[in-house]
C-alpha atoms as a PDB file:
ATOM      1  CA  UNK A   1     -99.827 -51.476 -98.704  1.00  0.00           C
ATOM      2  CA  UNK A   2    -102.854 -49.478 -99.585  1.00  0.00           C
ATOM      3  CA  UNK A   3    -101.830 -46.609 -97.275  1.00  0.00           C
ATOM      4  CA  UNK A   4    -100.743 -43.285 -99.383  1.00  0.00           C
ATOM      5  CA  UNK A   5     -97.328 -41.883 -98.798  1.00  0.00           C
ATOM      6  CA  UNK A   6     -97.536 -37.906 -98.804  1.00  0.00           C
ATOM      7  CA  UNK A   7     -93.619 -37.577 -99.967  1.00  0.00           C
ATOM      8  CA  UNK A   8     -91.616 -39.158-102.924  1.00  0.00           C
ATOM      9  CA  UNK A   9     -90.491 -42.321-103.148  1.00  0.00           C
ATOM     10  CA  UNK A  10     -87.782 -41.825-105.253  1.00  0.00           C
ATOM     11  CA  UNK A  11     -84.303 -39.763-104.258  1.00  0.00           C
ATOM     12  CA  UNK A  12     -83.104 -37.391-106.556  1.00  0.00           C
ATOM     13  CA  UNK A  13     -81.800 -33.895-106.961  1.00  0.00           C
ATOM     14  CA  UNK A  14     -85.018 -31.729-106.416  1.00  0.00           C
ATOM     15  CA  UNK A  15     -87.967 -33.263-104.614  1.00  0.00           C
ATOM     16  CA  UNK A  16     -91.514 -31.883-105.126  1.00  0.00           C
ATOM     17  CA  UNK A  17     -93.855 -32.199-102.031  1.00  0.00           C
ATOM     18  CA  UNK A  18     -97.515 -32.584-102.003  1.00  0.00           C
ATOM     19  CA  UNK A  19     -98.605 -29.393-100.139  1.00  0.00           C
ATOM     20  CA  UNK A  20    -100.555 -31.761 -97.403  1.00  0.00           C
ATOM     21  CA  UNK A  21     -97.438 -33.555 -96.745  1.00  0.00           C
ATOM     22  CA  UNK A  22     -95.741 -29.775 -96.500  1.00  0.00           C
ATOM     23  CA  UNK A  23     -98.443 -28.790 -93.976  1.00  0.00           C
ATOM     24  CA  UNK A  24     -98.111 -32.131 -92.186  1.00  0.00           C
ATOM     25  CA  UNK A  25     -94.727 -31.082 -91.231  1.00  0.00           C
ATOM     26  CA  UNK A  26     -95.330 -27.737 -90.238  1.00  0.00           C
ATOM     27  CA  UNK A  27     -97.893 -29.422 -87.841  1.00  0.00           C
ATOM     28  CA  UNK A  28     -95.410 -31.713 -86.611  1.00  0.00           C
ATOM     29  CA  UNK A  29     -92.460 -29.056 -86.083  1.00  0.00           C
ATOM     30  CA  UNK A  30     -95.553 -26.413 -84.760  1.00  0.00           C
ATOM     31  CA  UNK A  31     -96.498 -29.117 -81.940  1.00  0.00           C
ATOM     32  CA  UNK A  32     -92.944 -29.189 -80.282  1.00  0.00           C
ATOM     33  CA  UNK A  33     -92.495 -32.874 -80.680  1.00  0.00           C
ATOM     34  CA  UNK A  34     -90.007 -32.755 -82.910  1.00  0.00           C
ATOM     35  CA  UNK A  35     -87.405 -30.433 -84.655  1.00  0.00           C
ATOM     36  CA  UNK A  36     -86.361 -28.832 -87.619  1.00  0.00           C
ATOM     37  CA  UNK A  37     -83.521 -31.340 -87.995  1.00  0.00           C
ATOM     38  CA  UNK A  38     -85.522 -34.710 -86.780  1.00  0.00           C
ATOM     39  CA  UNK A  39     -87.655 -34.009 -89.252  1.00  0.00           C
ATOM     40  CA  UNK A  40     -85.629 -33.723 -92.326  1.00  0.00           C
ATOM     41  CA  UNK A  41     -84.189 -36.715 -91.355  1.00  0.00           C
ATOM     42  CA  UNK A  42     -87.095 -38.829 -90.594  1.00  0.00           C
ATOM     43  CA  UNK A  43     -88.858 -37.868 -93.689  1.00  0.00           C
ATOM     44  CA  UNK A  44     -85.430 -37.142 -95.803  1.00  0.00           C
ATOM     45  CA  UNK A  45     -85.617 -33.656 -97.006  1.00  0.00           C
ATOM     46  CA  UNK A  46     -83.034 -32.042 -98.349  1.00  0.00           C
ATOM     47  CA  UNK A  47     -81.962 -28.664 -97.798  1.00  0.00           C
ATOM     48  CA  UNK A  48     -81.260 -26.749 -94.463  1.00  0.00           C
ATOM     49  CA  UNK A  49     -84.228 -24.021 -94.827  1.00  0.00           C
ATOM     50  CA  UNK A  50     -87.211 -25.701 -96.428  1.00  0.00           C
ATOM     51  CA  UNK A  51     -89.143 -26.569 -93.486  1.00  0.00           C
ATOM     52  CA  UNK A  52     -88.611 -23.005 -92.406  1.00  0.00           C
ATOM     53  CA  UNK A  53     -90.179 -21.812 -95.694  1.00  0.00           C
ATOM     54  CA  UNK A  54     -93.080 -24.005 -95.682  1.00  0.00           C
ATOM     55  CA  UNK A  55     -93.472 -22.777 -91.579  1.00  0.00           C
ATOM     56  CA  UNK A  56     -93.682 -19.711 -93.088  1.00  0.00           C
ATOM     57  CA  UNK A  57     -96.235 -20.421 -95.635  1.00  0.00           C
ATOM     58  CA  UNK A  58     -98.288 -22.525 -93.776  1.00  0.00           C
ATOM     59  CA  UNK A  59     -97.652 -22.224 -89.861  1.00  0.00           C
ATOM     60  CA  UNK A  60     -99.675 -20.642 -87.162  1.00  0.00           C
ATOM     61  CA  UNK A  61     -96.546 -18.678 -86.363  1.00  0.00           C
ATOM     62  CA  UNK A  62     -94.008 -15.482 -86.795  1.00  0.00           C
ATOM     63  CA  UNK A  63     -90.905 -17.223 -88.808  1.00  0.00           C
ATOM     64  CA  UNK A  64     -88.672 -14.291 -89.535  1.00  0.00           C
ATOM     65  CA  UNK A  65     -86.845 -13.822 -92.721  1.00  0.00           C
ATOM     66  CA  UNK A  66     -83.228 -13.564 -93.114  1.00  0.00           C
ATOM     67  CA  UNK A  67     -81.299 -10.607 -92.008  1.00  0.00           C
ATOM     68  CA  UNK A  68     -82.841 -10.472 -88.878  1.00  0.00           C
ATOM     69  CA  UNK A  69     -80.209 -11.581 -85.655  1.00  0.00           C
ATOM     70  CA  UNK A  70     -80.102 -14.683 -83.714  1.00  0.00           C
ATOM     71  CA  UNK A  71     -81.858 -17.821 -84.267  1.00  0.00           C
ATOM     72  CA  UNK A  72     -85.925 -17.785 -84.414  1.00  0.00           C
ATOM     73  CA  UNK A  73     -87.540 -19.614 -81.174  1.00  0.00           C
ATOM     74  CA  UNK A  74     -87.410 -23.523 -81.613  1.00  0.00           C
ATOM     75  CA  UNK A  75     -90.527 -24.107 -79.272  1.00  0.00           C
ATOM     76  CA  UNK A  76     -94.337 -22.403 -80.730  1.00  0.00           C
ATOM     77  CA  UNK A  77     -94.932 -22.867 -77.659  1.00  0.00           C
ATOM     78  CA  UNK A  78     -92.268 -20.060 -75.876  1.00  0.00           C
ATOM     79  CA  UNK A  79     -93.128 -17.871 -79.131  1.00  0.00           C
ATOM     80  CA  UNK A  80     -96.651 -18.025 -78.677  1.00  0.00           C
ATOM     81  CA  UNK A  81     -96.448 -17.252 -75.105  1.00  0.00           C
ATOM     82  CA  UNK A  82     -93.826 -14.240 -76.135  1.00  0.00           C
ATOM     83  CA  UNK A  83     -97.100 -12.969 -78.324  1.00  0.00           C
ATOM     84  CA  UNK A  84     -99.536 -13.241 -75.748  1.00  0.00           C
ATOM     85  CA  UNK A  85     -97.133 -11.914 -73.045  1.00  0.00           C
ATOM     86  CA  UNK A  86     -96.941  -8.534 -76.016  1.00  0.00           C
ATOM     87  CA  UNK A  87    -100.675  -8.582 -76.162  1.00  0.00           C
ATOM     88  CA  UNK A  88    -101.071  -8.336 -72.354  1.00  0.00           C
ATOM     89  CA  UNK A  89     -98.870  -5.568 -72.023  1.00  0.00           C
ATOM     90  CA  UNK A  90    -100.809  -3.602 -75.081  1.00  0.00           C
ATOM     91  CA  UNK A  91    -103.838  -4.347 -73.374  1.00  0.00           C
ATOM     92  CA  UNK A  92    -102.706  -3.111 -69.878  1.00  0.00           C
ATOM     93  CA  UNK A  93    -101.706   0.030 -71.572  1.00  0.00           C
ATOM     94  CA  UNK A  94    -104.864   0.459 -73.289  1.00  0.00           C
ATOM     95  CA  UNK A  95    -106.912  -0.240 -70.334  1.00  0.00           C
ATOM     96  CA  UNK A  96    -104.201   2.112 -68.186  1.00  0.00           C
ATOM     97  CA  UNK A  97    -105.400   4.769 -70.723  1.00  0.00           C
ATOM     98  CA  UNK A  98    -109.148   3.817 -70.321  1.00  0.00           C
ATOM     99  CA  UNK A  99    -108.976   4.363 -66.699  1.00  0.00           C
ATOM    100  CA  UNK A 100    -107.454   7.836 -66.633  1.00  0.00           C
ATOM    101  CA  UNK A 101    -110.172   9.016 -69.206  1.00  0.00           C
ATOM    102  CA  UNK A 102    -112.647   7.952 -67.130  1.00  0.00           C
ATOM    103  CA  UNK A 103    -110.961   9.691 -63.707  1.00  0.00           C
ATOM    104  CA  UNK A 104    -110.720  12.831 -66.091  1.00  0.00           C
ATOM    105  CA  UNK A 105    -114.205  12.751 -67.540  1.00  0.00           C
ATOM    106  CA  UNK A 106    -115.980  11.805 -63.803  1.00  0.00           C
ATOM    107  CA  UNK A 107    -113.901  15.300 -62.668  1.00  0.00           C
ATOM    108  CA  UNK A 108    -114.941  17.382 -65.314  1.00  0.00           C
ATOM    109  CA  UNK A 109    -118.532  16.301 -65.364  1.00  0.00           C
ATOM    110  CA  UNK A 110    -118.696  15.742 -61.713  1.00  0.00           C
ATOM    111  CA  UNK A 111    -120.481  12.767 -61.994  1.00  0.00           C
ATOM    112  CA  UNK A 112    -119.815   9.134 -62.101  1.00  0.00           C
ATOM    113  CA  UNK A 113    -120.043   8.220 -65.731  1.00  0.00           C
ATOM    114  CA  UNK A 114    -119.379   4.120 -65.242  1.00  0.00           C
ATOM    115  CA  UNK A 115    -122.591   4.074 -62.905  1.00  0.00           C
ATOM    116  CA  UNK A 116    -124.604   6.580 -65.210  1.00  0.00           C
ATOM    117  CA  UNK A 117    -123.989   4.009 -68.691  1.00  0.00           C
ATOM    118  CA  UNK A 118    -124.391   0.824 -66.689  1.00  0.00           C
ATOM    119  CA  UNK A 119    -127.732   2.322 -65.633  1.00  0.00           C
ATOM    120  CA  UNK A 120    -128.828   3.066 -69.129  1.00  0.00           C
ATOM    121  CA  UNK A 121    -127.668  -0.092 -70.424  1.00  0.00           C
ATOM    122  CA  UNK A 122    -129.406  -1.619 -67.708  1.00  0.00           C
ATOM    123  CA  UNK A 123    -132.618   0.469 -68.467  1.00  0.00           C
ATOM    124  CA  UNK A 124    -131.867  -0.705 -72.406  1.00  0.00           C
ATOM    125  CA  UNK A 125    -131.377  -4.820 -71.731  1.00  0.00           C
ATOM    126  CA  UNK A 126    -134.842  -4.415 -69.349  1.00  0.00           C
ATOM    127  CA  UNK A 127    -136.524  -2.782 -72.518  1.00  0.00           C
ATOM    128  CA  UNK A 128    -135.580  -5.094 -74.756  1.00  0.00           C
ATOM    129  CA  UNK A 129    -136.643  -7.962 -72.700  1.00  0.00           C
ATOM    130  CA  UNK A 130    -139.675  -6.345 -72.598  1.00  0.00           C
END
């Protein structure tokens, strides 16, 4: 009996939570093992959007705020692979961008810039090592 419980004991109108036993659920839910609803009932909380405010305080991830349509993802997993998936396509952009600055600059300077830095940071590394 000497383990320490991280929630009340005792039922009654407004519970207060440790913040480590707030973060421990926003682990669990973050994970995927278990959801919104299991958890309230496992570890009897009360109140339909109070793991979604501690997500919000404490998780790794987007939780919208009301006013916004639909439901917000279930799985961290899809929504973090719905942010990388974003990211990639930024980057592709950005290098999309890169690449037709450096077709420009090569045509106006008639030269081929990419070989001319990687030369001179070649030269640089070989002085430094020096």
């Amino acid at each position: 009996m000497g383990e320490k419980r991280l929630w009340p004991l005792k039922a009654g109108r407004s519970k207060k939570y440790s913040e480590a036993f707030k973060k421990q659920i926003v682990q669990e839910f973050e994970r995927g093992n278990k959801t919104k609803d299991e958890l309230m009932v496992k570890y009897g909380i009360k109140g339909k959007s109070v793991v979604l405010e501690w997500c919000r305080k404490y998780g790794r991830f987007e939780y919208p705020n009301t006013g916004i349509t639909g439901r917000p993802m279930k799985d961290p997993q899809k929504q973090r692979i719905k942010e990388l998936e974003r990211q990639l396509k930024a980057a592709q952009q950005k290098l999309r961008v890169y690449d037709k600055l450096i077709e420009v600059t090569n045509r106006e300077l008639d030269a081929d810039i990419i070989k001319k830095i990687e030369a001179k940071l070649s030269e640089s590394w070989q002085q430094k090592k020096d």
